[in-house]
N, C-alpha and C. Protein backbone atom coordinates (compact mmCIF):
# COMPACT_ATOMS: atom_id res chain seq x y z
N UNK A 1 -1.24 6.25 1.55
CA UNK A 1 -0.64 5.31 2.46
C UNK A 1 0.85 5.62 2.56
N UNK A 2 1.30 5.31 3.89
CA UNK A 2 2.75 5.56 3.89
C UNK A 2 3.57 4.21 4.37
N UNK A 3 4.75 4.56 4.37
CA UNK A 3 5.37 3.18 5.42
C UNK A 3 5.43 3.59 6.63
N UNK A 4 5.57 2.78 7.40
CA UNK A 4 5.86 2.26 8.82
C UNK A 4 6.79 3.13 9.05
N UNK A 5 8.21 3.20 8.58
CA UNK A 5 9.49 3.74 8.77
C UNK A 5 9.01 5.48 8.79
N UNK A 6 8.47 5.86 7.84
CA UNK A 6 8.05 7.27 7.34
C UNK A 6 7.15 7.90 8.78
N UNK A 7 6.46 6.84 8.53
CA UNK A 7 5.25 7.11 9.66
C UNK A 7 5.57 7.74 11.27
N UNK A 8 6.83 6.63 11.68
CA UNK A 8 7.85 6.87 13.33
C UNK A 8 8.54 8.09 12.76
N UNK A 9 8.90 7.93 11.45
CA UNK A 9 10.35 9.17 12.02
C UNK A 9 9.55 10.22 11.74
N UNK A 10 8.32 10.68 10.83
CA UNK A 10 7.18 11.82 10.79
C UNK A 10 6.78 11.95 12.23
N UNK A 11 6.57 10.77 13.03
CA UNK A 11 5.54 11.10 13.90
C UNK A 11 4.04 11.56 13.52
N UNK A 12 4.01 10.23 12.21
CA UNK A 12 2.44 10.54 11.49
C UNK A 12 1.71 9.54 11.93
N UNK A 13 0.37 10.20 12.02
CA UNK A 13 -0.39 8.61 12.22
C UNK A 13 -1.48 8.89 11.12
N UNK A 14 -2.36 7.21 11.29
CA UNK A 14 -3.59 7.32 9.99
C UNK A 14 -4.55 8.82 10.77
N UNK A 15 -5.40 9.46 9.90
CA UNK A 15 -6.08 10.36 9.75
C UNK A 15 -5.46 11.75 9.75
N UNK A 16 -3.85 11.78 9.75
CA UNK A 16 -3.21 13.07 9.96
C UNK A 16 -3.33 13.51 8.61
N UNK A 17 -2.68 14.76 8.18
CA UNK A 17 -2.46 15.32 7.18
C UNK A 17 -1.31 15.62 6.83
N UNK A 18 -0.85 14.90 5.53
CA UNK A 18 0.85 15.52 4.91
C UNK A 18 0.88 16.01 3.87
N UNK A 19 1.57 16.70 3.68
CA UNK A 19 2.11 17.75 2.40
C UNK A 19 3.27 17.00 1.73
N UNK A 20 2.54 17.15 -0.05
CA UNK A 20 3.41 16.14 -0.56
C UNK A 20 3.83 16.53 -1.83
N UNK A 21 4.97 17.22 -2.48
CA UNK A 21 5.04 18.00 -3.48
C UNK A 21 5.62 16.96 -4.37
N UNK A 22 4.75 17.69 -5.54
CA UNK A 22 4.88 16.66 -7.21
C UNK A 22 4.53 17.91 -8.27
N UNK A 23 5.05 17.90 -9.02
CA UNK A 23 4.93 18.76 -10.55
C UNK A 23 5.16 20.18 -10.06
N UNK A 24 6.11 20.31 -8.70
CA UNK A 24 5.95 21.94 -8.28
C UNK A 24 5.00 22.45 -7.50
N UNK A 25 3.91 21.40 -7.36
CA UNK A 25 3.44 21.92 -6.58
C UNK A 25 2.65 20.79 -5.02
N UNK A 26 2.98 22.11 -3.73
CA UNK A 26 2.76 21.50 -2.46
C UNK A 26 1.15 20.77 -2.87
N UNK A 27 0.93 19.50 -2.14
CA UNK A 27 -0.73 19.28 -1.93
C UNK A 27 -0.58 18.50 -0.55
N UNK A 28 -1.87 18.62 0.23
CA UNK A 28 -2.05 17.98 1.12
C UNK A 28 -3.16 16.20 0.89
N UNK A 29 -2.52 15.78 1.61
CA UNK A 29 -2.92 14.46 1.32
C UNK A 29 -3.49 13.53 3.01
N UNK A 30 -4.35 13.24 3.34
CA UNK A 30 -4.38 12.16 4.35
C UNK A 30 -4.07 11.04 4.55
N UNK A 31 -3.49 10.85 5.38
CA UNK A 31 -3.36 9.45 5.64
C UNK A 31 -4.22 8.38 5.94
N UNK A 32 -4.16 7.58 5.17
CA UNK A 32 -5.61 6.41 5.53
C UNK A 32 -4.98 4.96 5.46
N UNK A 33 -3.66 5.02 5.70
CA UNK A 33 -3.27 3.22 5.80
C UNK A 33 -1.58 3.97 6.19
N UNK A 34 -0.81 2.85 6.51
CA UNK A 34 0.54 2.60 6.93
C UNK A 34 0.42 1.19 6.66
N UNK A 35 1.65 0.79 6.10
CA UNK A 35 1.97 -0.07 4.99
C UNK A 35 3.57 -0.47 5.55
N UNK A 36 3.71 -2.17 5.74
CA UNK A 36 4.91 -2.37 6.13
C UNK A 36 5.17 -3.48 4.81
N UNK A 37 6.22 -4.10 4.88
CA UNK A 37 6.94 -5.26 3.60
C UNK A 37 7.71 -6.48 4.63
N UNK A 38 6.36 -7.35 5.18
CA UNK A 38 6.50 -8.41 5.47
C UNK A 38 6.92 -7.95 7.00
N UNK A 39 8.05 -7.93 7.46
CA UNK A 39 8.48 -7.43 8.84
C UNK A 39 8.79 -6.27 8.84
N UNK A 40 9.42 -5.70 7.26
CA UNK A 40 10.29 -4.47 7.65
C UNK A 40 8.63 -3.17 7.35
N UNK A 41 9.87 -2.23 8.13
CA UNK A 41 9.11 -0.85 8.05
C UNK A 41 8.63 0.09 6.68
N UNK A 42 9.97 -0.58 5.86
CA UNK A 42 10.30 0.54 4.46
C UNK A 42 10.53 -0.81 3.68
N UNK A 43 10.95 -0.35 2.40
CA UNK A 43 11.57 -1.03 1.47
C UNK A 43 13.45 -0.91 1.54
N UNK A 44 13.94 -1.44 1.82
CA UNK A 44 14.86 -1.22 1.80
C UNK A 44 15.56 0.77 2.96
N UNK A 45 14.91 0.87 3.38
CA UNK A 45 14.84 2.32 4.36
C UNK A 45 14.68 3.13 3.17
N UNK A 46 14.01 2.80 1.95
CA UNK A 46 13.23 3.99 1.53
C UNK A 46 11.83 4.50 1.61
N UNK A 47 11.59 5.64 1.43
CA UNK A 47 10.16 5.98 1.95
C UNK A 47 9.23 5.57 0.71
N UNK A 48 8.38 5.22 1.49
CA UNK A 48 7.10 4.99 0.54
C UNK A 48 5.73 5.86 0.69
N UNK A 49 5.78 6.30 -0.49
CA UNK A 49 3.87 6.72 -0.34
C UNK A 49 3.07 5.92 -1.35
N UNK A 50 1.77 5.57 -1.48
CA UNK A 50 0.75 5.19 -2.05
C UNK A 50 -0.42 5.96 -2.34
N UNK A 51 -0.48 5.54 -3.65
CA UNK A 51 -2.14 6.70 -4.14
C UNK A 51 -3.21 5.62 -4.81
N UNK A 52 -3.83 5.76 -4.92
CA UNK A 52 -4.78 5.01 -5.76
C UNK A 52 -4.35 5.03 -7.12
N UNK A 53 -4.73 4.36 -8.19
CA UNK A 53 -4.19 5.23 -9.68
C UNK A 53 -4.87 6.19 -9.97
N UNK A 54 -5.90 6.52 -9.83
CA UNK A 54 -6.86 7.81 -9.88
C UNK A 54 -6.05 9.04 -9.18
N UNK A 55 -5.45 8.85 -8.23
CA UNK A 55 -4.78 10.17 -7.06
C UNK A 55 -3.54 10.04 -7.66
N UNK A 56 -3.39 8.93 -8.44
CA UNK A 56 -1.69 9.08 -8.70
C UNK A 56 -1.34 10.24 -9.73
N UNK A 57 -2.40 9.56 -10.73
CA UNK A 57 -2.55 10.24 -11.77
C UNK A 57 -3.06 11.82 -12.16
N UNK A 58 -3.74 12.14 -11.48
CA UNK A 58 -4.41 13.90 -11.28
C UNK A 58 -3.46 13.98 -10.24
N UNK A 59 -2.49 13.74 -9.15
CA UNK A 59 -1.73 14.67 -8.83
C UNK A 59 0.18 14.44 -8.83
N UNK A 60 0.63 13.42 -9.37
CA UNK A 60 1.36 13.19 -9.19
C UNK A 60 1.77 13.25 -10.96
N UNK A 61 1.05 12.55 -11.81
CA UNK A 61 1.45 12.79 -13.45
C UNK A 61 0.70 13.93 -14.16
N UNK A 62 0.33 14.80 -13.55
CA UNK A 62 -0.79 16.06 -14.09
C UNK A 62 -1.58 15.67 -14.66
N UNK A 63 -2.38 14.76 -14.57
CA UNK A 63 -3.89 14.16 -14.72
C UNK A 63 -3.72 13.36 -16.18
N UNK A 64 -2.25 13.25 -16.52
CA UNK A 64 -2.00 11.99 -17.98
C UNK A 64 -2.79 10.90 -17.50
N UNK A 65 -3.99 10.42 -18.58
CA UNK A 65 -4.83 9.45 -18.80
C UNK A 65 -4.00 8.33 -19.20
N UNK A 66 -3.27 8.53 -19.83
CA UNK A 66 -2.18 7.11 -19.99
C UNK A 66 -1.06 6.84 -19.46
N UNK A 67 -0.85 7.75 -18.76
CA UNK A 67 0.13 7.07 -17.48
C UNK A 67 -0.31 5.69 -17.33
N UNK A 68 0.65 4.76 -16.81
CA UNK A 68 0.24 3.54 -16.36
C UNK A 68 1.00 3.32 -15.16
N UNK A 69 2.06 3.68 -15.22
CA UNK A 69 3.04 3.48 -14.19
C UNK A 69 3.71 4.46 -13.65
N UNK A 70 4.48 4.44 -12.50
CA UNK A 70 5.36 5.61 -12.02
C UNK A 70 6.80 4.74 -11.70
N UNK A 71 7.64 5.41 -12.07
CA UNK A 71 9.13 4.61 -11.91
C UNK A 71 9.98 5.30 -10.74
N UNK A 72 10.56 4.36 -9.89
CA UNK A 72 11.24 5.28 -8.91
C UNK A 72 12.32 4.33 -8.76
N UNK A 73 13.03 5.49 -8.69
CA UNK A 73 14.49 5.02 -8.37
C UNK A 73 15.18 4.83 -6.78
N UNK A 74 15.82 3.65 -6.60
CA UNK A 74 16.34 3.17 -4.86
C UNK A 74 17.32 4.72 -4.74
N UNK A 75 17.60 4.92 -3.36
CA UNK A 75 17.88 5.54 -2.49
C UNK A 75 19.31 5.03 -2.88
N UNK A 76 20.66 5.92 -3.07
CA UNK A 76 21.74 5.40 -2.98
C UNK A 76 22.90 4.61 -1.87
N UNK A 77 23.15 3.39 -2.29
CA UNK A 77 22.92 2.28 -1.69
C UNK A 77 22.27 1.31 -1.58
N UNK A 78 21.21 1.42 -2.30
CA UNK A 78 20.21 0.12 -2.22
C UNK A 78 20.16 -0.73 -3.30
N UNK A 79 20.31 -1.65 -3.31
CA UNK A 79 20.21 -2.39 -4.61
C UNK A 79 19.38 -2.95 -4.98
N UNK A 80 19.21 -1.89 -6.43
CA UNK A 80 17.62 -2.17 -7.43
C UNK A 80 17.33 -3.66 -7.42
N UNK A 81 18.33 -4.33 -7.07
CA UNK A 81 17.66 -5.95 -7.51
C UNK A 81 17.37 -6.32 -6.24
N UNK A 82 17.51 -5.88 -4.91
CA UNK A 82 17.07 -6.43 -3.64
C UNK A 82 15.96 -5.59 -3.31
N UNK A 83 15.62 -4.68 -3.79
CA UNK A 83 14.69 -3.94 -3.30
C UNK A 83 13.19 -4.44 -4.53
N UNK A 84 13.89 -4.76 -5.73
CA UNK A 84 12.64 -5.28 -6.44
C UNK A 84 12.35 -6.43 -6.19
N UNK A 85 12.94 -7.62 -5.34
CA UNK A 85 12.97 -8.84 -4.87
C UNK A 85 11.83 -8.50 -3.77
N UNK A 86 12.27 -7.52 -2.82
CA UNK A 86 11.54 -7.52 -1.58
C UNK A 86 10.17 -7.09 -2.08
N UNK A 87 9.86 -6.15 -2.99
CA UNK A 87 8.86 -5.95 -4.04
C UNK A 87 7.81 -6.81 -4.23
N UNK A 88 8.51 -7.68 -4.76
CA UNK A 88 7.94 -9.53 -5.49
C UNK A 88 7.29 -10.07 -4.52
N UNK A 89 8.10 -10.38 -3.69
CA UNK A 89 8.15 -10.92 -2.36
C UNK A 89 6.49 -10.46 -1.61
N UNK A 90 6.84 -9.74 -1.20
CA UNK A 90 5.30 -8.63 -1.11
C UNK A 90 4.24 -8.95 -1.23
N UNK A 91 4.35 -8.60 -3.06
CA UNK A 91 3.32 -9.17 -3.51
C UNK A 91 2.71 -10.35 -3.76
N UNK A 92 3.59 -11.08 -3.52
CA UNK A 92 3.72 -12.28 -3.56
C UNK A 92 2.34 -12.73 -2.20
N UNK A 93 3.14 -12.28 -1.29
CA UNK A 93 2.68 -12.37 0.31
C UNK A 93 0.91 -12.02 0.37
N UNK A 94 1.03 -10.80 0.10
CA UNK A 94 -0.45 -10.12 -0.24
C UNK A 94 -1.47 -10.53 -0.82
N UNK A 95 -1.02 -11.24 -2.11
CA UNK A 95 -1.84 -12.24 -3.58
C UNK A 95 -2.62 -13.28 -2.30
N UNK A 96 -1.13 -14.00 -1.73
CA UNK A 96 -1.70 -15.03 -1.19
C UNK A 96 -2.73 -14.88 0.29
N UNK A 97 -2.70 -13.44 1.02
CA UNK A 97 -3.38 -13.15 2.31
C UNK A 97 -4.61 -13.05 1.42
N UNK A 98 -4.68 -12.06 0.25
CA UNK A 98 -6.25 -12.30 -0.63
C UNK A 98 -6.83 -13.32 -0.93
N UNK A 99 -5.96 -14.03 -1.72
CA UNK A 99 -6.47 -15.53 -1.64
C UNK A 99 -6.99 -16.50 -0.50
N UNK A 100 -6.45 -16.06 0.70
CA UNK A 100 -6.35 -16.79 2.30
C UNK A 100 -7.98 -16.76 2.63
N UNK A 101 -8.14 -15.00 2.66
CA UNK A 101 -9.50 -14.21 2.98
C UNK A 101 -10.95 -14.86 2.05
N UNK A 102 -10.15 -14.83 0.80
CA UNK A 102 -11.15 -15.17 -0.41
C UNK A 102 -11.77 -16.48 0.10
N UNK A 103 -11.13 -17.33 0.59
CA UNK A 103 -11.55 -18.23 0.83
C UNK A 103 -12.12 -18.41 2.50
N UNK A 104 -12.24 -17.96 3.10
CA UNK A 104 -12.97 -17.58 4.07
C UNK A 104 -14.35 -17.40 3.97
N UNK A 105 -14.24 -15.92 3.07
CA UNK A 105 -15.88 -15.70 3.03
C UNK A 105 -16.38 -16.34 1.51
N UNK A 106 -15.58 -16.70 1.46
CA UNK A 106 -16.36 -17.73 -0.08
C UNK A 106 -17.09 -18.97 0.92
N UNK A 107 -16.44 -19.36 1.93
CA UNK A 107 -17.21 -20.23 2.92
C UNK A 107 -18.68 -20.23 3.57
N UNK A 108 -20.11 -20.35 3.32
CA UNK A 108 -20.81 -20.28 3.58
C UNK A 108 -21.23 -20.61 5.28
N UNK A 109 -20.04 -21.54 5.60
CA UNK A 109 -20.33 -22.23 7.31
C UNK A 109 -20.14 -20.72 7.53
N UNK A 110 -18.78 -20.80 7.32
CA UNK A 110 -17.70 -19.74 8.08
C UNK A 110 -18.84 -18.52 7.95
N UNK A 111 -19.05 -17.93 7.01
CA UNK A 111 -20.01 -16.61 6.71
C UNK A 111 -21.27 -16.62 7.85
N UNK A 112 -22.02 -18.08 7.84
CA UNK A 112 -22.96 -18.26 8.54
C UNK A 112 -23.00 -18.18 10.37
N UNK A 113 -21.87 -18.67 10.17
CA UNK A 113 -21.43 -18.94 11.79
C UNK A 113 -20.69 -18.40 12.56
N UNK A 114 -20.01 -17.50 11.78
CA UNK A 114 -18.56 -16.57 12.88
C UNK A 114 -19.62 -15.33 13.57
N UNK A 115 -18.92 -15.02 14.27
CA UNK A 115 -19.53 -13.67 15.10
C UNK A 115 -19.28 -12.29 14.13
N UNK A 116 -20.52 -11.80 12.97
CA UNK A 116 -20.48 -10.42 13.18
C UNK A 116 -19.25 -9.78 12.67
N UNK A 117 -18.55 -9.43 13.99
CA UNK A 117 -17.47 -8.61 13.88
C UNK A 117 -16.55 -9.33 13.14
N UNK A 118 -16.21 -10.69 12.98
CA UNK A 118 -15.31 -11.54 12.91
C UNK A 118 -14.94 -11.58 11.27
N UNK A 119 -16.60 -11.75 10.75
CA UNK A 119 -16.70 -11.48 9.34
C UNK A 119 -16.38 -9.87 8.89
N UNK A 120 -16.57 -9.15 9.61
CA UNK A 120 -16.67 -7.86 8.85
C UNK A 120 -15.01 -7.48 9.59
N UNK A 121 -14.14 -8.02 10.33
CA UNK A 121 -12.30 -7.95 10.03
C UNK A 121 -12.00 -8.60 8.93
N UNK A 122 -12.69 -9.74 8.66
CA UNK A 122 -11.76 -10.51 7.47
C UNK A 122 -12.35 -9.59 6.63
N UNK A 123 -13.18 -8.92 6.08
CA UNK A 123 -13.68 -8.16 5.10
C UNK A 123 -12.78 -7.18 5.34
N UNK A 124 -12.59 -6.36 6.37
CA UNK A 124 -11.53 -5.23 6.29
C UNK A 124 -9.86 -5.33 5.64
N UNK A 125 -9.56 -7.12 6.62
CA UNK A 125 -8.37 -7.51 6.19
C UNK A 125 -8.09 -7.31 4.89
N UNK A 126 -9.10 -8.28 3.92
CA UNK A 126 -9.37 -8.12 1.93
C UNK A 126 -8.73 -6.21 1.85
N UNK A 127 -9.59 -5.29 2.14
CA UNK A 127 -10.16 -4.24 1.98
C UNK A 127 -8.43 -3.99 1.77
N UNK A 128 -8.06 -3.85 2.98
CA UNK A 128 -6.51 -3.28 3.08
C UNK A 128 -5.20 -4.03 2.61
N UNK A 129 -5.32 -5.47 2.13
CA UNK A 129 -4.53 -6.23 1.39
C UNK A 129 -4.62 -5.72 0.13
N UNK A 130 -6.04 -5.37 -0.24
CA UNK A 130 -5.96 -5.13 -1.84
C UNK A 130 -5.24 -3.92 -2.23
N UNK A 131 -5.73 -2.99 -1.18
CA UNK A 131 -4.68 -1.43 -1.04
C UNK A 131 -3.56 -1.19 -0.85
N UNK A 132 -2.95 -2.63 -0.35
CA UNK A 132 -1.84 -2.32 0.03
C UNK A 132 -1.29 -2.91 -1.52
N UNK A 133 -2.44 -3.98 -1.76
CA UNK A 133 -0.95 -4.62 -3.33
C UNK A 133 -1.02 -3.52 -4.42
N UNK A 134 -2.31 -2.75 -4.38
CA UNK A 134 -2.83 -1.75 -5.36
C UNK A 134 -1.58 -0.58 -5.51
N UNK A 135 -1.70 -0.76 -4.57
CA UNK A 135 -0.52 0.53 -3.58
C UNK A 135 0.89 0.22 -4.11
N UNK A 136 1.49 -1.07 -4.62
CA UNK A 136 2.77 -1.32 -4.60
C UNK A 136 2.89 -1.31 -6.38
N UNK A 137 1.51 -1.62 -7.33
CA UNK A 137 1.60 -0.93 -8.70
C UNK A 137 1.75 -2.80 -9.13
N UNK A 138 2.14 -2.80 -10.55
CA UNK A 138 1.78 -3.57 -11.33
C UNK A 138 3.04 -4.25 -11.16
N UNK A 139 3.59 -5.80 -11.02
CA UNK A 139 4.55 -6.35 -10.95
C UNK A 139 5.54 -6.32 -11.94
């Protein structure tokens, strides 16, 4: 996943392919989400990518099983405490769109009675909230 910001000034869209170098070496990666922080594009106009922890870990920490985390440092100019706010914030936002959804299809009317498609967006919505908070790492 990338941001919004990354995405316009790449001129990337979902299903393209980017090259993304870690430990020395180039890999190609697809795109399968674009990822914004509430209104904005970036975090603070820094770029973001997202991996699963499985992709993080085999290509970004050379396949360390105990990795847990990845630490990155703001873009100079940005301040670590506004950019970990907008962070919070986020997740904050996300917890609660899961929670929003959760309770949707925890609804038996709602499950029973919406159209089809209607149920299977709010199922997508979940799908890509969870990726996106998955995506932003452990608070």
């Amino acid at each position: 996943m990338l941001d919004r910001g990354s995405t316009k000034s790449g001129k990337v869209k979902v299903g393209d392919t980017v090259s993304i170098t870690s430990i020395g070496v180039p890999r190609d990666f697809t795109v399968v989400g674009i990822v914004t922080f509430g209104q904005e594009d970036s975090l603070g106009g820094s770029g973001y990518t997202g991996f699963t922890d499985a992709d993080a870990r085999t290509h970004l920490l050379g396949g360390d099983p105990g990795s847990t985390s990845i630490t990155v440092r703001a873009s100079e100019g940005v301040d670590p405490a506004e950019l970990a706010a907008k962070v919070a914030a986020e997740r904050a936002r996300l917890e609660q769109e899961i929670a929003r959804v959760d309770g949707k299809l925890s609804n038996e009317k709602f499950v029973a009675g919406a159209p089809a498609a209607v149920v299977d967006a709010e199922r997508a919505k979940r799908e890509r909230y969870v990726a996106e908070l998955a995506a932003l790492g452990e608070g």
